[in-house]
C-alpha atoms as a PDB file:
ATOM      1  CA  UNK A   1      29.783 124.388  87.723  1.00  0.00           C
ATOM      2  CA  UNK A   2      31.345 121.452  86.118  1.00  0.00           C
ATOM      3  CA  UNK A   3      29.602 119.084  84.389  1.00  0.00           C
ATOM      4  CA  UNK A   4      30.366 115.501  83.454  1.00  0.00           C
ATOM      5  CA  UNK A   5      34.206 116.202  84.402  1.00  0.00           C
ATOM      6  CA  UNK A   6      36.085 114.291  87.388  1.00  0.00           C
ATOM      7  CA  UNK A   7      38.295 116.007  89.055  1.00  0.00           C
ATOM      8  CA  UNK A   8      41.374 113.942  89.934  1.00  0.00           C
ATOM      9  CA  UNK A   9      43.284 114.006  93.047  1.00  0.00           C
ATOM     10  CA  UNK A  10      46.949 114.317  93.643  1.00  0.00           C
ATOM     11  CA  UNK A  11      48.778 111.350  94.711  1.00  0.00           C
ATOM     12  CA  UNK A  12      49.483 107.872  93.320  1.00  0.00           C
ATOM     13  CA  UNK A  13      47.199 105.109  91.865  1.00  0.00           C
ATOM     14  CA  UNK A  14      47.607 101.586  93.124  1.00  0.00           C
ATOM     15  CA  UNK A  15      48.936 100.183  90.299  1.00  0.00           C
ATOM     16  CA  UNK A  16      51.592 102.853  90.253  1.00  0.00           C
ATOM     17  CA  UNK A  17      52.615 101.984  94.153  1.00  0.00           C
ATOM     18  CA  UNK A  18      52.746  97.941  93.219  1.00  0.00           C
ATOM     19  CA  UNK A  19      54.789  98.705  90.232  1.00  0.00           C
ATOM     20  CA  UNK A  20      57.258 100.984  92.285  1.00  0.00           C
ATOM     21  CA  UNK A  21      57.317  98.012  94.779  1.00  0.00           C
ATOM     22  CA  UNK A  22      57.972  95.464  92.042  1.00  0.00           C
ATOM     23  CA  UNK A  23      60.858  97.471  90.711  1.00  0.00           C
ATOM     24  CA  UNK A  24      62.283  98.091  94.158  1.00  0.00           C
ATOM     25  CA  UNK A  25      62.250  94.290  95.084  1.00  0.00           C
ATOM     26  CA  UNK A  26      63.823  93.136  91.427  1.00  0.00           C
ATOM     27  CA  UNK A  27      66.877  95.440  92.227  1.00  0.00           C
ATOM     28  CA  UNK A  28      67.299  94.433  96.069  1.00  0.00           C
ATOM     29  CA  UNK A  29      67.370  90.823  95.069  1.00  0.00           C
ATOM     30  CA  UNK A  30      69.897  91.831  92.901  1.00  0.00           C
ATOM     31  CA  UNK A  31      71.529  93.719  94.166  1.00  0.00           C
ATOM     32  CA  UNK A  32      71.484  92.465  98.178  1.00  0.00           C
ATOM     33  CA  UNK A  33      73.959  88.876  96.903  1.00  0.00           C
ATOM     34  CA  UNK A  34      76.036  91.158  95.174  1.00  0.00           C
ATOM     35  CA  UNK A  35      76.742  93.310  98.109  1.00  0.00           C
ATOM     36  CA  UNK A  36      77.206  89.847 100.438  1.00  0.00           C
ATOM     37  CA  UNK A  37      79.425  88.854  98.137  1.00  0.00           C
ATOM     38  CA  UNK A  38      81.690  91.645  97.764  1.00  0.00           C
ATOM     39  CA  UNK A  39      82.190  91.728 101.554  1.00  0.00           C
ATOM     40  CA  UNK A  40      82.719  88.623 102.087  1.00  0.00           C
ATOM     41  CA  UNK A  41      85.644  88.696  99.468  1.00  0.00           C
ATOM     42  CA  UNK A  42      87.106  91.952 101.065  1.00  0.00           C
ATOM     43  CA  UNK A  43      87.489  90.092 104.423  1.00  0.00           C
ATOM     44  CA  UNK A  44      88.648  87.086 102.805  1.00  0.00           C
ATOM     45  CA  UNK A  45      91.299  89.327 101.478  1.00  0.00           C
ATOM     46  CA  UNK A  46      91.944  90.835 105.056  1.00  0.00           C
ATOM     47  CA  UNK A  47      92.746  87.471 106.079  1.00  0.00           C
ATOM     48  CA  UNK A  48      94.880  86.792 103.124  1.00  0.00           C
ATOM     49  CA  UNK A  49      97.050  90.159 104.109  1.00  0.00           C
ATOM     50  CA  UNK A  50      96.923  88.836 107.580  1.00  0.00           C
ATOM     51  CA  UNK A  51      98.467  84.897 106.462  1.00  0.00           C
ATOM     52  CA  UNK A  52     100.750  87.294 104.568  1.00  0.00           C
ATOM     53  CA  UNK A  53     102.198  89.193 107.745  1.00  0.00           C
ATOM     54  CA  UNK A  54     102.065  85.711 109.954  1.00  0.00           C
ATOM     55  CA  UNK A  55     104.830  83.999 107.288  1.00  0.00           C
ATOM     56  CA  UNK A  56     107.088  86.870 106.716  1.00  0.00           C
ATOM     57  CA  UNK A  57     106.838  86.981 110.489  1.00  0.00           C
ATOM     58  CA  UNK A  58     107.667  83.103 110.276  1.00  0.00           C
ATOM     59  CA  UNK A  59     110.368  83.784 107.814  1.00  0.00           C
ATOM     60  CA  UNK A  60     112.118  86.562 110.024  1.00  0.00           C
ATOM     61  CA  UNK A  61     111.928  83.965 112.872  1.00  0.00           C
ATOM     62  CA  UNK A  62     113.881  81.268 110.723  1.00  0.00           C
ATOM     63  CA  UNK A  63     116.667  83.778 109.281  1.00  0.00           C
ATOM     64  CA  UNK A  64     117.103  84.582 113.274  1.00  0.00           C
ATOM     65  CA  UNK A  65     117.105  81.557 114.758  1.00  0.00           C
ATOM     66  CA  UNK A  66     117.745  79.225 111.941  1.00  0.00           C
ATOM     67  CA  UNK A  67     114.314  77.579 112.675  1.00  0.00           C
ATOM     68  CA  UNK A  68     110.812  77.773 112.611  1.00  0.00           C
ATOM     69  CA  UNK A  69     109.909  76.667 116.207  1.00  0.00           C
ATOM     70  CA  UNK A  70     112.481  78.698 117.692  1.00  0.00           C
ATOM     71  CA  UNK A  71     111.937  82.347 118.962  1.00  0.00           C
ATOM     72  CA  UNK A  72     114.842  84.165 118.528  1.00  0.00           C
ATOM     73  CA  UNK A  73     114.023  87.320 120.515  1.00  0.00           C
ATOM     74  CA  UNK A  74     113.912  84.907 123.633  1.00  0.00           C
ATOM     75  CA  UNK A  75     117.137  85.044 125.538  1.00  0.00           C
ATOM     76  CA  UNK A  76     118.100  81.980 125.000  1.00  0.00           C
ATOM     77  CA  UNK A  77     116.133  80.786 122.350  1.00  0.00           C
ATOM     78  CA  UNK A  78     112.398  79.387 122.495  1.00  0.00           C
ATOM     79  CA  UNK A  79     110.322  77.145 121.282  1.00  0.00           C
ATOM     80  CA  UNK A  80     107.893  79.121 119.294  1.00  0.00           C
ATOM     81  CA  UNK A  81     104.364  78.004 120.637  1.00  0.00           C
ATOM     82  CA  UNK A  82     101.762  80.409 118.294  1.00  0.00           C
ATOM     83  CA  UNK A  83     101.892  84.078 116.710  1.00  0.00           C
ATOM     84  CA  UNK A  84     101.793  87.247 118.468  1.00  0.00           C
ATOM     85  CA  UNK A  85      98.963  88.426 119.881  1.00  0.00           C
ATOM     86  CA  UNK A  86      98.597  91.321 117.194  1.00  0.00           C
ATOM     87  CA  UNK A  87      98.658  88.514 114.662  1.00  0.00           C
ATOM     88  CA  UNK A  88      95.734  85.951 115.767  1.00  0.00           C
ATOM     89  CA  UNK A  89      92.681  87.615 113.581  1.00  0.00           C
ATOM     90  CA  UNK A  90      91.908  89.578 110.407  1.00  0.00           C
ATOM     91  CA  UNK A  91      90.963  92.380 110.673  1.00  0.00           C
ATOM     92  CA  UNK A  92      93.819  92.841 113.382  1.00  0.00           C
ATOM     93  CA  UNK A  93      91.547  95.006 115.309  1.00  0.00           C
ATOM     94  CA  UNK A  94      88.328  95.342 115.525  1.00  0.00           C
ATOM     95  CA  UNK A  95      85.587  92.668 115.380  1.00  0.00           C
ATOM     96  CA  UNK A  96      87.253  89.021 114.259  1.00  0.00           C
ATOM     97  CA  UNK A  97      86.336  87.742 111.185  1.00  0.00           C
ATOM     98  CA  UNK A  98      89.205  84.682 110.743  1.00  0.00           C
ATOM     99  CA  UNK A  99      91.229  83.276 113.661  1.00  0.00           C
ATOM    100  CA  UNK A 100      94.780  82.845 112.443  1.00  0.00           C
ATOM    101  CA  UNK A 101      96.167  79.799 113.710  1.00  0.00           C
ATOM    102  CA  UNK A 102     100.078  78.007 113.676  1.00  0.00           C
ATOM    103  CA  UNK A 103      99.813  74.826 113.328  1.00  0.00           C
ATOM    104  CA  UNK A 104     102.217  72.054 112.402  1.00  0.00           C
ATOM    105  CA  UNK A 105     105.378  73.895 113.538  1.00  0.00           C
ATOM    106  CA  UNK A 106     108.546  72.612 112.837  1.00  0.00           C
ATOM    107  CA  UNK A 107     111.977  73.324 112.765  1.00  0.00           C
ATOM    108  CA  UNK A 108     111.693  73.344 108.952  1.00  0.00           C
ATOM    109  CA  UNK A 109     108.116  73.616 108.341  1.00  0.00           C
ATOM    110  CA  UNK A 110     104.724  75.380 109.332  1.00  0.00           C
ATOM    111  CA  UNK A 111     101.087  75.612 108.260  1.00  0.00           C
ATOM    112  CA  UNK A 112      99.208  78.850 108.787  1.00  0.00           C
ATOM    113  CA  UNK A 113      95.432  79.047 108.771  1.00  0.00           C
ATOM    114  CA  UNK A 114      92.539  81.654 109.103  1.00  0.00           C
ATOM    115  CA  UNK A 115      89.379  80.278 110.036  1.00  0.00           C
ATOM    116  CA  UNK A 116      85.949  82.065 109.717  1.00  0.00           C
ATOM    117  CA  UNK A 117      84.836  82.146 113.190  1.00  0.00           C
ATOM    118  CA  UNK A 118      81.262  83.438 112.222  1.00  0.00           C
ATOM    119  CA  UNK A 119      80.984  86.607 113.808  1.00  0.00           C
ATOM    120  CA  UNK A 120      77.723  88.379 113.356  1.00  0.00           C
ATOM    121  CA  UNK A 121      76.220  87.739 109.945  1.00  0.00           C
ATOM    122  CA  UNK A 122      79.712  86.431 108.584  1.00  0.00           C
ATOM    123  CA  UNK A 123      80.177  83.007 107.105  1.00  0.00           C
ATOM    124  CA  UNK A 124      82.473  82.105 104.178  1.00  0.00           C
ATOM    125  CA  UNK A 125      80.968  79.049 102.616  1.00  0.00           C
ATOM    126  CA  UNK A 126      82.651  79.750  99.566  1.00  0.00           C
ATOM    127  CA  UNK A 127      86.513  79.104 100.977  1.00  0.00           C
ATOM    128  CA  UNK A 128      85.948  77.926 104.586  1.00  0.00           C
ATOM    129  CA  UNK A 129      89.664  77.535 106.184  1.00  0.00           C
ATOM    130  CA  UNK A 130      92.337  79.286 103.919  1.00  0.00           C
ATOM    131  CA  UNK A 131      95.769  77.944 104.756  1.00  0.00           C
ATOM    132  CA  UNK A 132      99.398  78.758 103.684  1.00  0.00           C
ATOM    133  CA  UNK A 133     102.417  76.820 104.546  1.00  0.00           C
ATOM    134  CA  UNK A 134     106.281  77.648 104.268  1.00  0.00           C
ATOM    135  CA  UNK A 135     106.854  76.585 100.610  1.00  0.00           C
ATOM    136  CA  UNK A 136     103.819  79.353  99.953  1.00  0.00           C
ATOM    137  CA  UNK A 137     100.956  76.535  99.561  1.00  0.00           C
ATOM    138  CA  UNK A 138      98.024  78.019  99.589  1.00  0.00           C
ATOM    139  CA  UNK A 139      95.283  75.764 100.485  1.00  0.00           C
ATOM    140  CA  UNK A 140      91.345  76.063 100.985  1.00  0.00           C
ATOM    141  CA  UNK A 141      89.313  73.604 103.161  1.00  0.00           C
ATOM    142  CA  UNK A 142      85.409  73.206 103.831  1.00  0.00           C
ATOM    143  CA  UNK A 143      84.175  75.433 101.180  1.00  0.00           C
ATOM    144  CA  UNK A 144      82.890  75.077  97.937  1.00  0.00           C
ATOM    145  CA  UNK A 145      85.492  76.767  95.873  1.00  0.00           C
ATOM    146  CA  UNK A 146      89.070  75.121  94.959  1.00  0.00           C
ATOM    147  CA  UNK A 147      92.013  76.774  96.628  1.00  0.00           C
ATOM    148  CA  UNK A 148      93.038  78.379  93.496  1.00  0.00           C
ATOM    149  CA  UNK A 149      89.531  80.379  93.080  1.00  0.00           C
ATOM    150  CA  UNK A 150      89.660  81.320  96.987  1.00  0.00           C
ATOM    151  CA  UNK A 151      93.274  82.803  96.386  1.00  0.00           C
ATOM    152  CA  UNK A 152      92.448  84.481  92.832  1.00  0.00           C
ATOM    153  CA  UNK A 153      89.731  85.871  94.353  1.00  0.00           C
END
């Protein structure tokens, strides 16, 4: 028989559960912007590739045709009304992120753009529209960054 002893039970104490919880919620809210942050720069950079593709596909179109707004693969040529199909969002398949646009076509000029369309739990409030012409402007409108930052990024 024990006297004047307490036997302790196994287990966890209260204050060793809400210190456990403290820790856990100091390292999501740390960790939680972080990770929103890194994917929304990895699909900005998707639809950086993508702008990418759209003016070398641009710039194959004017060594063909000897302009922009002319599609050279038409027989005869054609005015060039918008990108292919496999060339209107980033990612190129899957869910859309940015909707890439031609805009501004001309025989010696275009504007490119990829703009967030807010898919599920996606918004880029940072760069908004990204755009890139023929002379390689990059641009960046409706966001909070400069264009520079959005394309160093």
């Amino acid at each position: 028989m024990r006297s004047g002893c307490a036997v302790r039970g196994a287990g966890f104490t209260l204050i060793e559960v809400v210190v456990a919880m403290v820790v856990a919620a100091i390292l999501a809210a740390i960790a939680i912007p972080q990770y929103t942050a890194y994917t929304t720069r990895a699909k900005r950079s998707e639809a950086k590739a993508v702008l990418a593709q759209a003016a070398q596909f641009m710039e194959r179109n004017y060594t063909q045709a000897g302009a922009y707004n002319l599609d050279a693969a038409a027989n005869p040529p054609a005015a060039l009304a918008a990108l292919p199909a496999s060339m209107s969002q980033a990612p190129l398949s899957g869910t859309a992120n940015y909707l890439i646009t031609l805009s501004a076509v001309a025989a010696q000029s275009f504007t490119l753009s990829a703009t967030p369309v807010g898919s599920p739990g996606f918004t880029d409030a940072d760069c908004g529209t990204l755009t890139l012409d023929n002379t390689g402007l990059q641009g960046a409108t409706g966001g909070t960054l400069s264009a520079a930052d959005c394309w160093r990024r």
